[in-house]
PDB file of N, CA and C in Angstrom:
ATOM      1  N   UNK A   1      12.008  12.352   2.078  1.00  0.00           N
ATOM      2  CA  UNK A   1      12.113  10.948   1.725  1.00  0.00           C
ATOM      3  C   UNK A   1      13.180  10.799   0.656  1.00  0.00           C
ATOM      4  N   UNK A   2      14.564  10.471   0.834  1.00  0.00           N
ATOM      5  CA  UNK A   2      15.348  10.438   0.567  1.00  0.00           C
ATOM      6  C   UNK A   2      16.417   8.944   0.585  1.00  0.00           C
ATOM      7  N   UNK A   3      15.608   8.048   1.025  1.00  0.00           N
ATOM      8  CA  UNK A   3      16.423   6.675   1.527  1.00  0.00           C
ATOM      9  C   UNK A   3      16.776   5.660   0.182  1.00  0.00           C
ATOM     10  N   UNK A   4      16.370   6.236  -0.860  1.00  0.00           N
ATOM     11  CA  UNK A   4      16.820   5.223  -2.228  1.00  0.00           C
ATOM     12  C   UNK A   4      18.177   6.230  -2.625  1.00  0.00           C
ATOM     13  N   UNK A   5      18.044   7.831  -1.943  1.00  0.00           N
ATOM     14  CA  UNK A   5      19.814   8.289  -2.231  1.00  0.00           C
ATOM     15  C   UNK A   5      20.735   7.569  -1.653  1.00  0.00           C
ATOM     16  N   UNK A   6      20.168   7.791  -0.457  1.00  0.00           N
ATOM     17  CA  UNK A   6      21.139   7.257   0.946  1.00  0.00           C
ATOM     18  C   UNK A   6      21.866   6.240   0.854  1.00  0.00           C
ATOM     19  N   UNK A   7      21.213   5.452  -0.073  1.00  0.00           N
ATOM     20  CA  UNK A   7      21.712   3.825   0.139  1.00  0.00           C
ATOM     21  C   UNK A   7      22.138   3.341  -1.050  1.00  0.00           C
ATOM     22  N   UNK A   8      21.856   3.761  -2.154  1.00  0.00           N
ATOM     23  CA  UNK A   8      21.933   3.482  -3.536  1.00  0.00           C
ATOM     24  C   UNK A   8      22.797   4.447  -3.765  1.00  0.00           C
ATOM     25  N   UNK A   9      22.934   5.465  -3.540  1.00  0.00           N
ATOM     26  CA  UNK A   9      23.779   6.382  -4.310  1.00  0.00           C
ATOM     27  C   UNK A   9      23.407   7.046  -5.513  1.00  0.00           C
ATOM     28  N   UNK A  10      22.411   7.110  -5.770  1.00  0.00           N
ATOM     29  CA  UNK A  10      21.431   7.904  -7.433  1.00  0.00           C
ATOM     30  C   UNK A  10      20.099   7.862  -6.876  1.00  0.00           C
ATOM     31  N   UNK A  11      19.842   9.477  -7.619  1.00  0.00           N
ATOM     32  CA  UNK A  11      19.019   9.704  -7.410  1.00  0.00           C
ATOM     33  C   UNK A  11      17.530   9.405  -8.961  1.00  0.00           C
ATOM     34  N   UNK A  12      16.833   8.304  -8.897  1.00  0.00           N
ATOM     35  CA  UNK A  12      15.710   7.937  -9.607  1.00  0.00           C
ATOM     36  C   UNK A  12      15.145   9.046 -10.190  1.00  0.00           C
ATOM     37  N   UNK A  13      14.548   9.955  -9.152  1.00  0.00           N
ATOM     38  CA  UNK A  13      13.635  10.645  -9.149  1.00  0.00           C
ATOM     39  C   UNK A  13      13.584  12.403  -9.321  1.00  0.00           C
ATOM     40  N   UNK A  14      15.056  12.598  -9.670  1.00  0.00           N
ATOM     41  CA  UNK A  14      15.817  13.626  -9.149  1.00  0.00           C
ATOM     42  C   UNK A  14      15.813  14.430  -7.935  1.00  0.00           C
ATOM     43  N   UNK A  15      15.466  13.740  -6.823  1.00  0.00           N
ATOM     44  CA  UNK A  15      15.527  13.682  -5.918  1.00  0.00           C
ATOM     45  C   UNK A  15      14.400  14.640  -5.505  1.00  0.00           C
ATOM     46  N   UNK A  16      12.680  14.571  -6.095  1.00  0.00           N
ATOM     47  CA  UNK A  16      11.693  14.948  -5.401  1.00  0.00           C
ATOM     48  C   UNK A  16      10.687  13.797  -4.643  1.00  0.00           C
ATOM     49  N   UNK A  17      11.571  12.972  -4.861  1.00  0.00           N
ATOM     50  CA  UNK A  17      10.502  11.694  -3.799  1.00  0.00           C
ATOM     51  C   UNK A  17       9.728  10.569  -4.189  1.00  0.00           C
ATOM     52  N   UNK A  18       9.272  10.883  -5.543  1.00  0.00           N
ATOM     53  CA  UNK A  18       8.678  10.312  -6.183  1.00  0.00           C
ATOM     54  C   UNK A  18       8.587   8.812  -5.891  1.00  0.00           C
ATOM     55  N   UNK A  19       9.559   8.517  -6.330  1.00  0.00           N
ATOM     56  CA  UNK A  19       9.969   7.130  -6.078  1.00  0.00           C
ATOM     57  C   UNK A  19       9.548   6.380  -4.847  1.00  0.00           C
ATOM     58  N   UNK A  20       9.961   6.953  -3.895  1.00  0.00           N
ATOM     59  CA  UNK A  20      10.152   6.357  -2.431  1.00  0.00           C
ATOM     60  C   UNK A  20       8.597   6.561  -1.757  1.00  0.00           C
ATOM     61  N   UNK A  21       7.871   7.788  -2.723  1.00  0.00           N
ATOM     62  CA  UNK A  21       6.662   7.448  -2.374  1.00  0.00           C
ATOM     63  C   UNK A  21       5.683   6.339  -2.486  1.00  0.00           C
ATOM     64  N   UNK A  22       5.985   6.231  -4.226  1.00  0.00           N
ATOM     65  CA  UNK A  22       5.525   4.781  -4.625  1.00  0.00           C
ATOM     66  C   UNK A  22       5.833   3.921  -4.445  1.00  0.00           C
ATOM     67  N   UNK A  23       7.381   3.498  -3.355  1.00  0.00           N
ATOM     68  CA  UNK A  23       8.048   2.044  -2.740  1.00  0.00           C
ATOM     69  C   UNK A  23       7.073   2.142  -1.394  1.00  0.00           C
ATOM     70  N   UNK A  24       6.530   3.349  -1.001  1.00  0.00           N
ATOM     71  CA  UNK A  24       6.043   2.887   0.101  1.00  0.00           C
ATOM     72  C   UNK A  24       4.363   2.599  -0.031  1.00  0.00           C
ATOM     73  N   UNK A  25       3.959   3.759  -1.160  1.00  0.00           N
ATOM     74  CA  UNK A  25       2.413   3.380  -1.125  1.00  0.00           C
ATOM     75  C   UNK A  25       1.776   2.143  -1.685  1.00  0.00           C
ATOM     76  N   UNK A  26       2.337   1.183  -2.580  1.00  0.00           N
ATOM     77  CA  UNK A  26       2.192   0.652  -2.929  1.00  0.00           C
ATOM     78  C   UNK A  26       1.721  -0.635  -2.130  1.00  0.00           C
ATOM     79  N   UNK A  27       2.817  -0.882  -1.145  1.00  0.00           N
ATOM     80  CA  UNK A  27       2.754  -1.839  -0.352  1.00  0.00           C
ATOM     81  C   UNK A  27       1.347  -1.773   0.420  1.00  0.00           C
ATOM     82  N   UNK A  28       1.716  -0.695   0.667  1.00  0.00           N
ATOM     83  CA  UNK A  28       0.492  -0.184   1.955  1.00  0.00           C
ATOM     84  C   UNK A  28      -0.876  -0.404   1.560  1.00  0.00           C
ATOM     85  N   UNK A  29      -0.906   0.237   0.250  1.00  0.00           N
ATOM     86  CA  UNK A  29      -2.271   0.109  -0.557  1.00  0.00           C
ATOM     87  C   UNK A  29      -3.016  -1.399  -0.498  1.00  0.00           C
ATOM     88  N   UNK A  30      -1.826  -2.317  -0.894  1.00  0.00           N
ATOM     89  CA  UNK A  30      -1.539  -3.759  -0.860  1.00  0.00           C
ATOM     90  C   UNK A  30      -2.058  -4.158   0.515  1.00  0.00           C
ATOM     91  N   UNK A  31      -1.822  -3.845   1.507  1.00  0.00           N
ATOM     92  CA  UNK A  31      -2.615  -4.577   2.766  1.00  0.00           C
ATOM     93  C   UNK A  31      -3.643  -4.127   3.665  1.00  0.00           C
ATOM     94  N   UNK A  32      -3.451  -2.533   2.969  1.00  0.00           N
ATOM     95  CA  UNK A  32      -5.322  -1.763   3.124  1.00  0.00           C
ATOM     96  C   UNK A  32      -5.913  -3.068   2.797  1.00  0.00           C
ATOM     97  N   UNK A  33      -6.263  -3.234   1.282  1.00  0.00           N
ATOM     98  CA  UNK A  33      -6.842  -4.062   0.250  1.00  0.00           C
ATOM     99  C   UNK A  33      -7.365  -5.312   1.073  1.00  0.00           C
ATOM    100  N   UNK A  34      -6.237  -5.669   1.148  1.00  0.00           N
ATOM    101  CA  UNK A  34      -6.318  -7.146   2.144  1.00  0.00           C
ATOM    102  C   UNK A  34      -7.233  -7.395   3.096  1.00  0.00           C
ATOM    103  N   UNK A  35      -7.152  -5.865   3.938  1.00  0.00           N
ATOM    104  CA  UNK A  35      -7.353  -6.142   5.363  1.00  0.00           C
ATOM    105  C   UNK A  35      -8.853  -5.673   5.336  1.00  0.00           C
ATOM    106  N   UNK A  36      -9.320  -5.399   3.993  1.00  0.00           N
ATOM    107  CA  UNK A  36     -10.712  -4.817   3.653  1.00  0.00           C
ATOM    108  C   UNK A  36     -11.574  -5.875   3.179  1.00  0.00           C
ATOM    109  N   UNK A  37     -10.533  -6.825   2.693  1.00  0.00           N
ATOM    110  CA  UNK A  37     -11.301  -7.601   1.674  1.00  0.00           C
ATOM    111  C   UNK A  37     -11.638  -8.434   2.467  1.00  0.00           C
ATOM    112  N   UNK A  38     -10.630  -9.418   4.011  1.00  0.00           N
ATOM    113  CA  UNK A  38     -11.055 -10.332   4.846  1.00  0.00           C
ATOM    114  C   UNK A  38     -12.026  -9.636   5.884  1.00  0.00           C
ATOM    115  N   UNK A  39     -11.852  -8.486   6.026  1.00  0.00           N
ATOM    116  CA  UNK A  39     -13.281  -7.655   6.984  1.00  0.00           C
ATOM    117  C   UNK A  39     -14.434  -8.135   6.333  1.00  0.00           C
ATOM    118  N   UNK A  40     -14.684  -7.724   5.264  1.00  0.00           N
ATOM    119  CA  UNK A  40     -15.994  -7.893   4.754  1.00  0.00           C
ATOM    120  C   UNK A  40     -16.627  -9.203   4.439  1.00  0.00           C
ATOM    121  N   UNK A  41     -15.123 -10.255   4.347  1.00  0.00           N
ATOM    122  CA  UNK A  41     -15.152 -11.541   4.273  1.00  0.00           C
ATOM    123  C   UNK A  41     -15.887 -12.125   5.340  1.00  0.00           C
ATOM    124  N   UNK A  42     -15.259 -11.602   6.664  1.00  0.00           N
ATOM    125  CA  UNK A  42     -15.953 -12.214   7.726  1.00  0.00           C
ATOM    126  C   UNK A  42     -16.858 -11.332   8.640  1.00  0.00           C
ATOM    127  N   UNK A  43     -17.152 -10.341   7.828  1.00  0.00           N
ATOM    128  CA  UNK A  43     -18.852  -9.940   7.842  1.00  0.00           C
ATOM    129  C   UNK A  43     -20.221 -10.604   8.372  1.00  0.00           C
ATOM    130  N   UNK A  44     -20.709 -10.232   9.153  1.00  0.00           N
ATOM    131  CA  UNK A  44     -21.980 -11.598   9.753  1.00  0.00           C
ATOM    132  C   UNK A  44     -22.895 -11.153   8.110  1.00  0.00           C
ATOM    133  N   UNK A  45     -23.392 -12.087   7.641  1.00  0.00           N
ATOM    134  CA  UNK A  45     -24.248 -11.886   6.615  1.00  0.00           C
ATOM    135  C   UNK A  45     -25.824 -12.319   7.127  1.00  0.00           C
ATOM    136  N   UNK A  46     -26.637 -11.230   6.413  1.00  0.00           N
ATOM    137  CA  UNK A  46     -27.897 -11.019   6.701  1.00  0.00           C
ATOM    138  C   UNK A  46     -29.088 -12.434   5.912  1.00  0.00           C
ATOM    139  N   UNK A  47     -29.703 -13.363   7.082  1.00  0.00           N
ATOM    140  CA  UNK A  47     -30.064 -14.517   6.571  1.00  0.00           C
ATOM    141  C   UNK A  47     -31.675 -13.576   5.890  1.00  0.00           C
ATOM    142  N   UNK A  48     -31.764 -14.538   4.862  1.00  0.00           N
ATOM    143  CA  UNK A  48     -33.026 -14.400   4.223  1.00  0.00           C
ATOM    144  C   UNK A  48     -33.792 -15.384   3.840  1.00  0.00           C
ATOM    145  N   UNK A  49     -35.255 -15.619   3.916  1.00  0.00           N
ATOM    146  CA  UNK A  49     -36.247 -16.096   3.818  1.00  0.00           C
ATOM    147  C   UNK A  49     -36.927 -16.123   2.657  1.00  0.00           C
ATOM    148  N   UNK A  50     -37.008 -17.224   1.618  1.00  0.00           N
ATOM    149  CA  UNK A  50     -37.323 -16.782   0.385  1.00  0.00           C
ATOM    150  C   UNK A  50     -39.170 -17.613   0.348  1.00  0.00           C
TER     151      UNK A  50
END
């Protein structure tokens, strides 16, 4: 993972990845999150009888 050399021309990270890991996990993490949070959102919820 090398595409912030490629294109930028410097290397951030000295070129072990670092970087480009966290440009990508971040996002990702970001719509895990999302896609967890409207699952559970639209969850059938359990009616109760008080």
């Amino acid at each position: 993972m090398d595409f912030i050399e490629r294109i930028f021309g410097f290397s951030p990270d000295a070129g072990s990845g670092a970087a480009e890991l966290i440009l990508v996990a971040i996002p990702v993490l970001i719509l895990a999150s999302i896609a967890a949070y409207r699952r559970r959102w639209r969850a059938p919820r359990a009616f109760t009888t008080h």
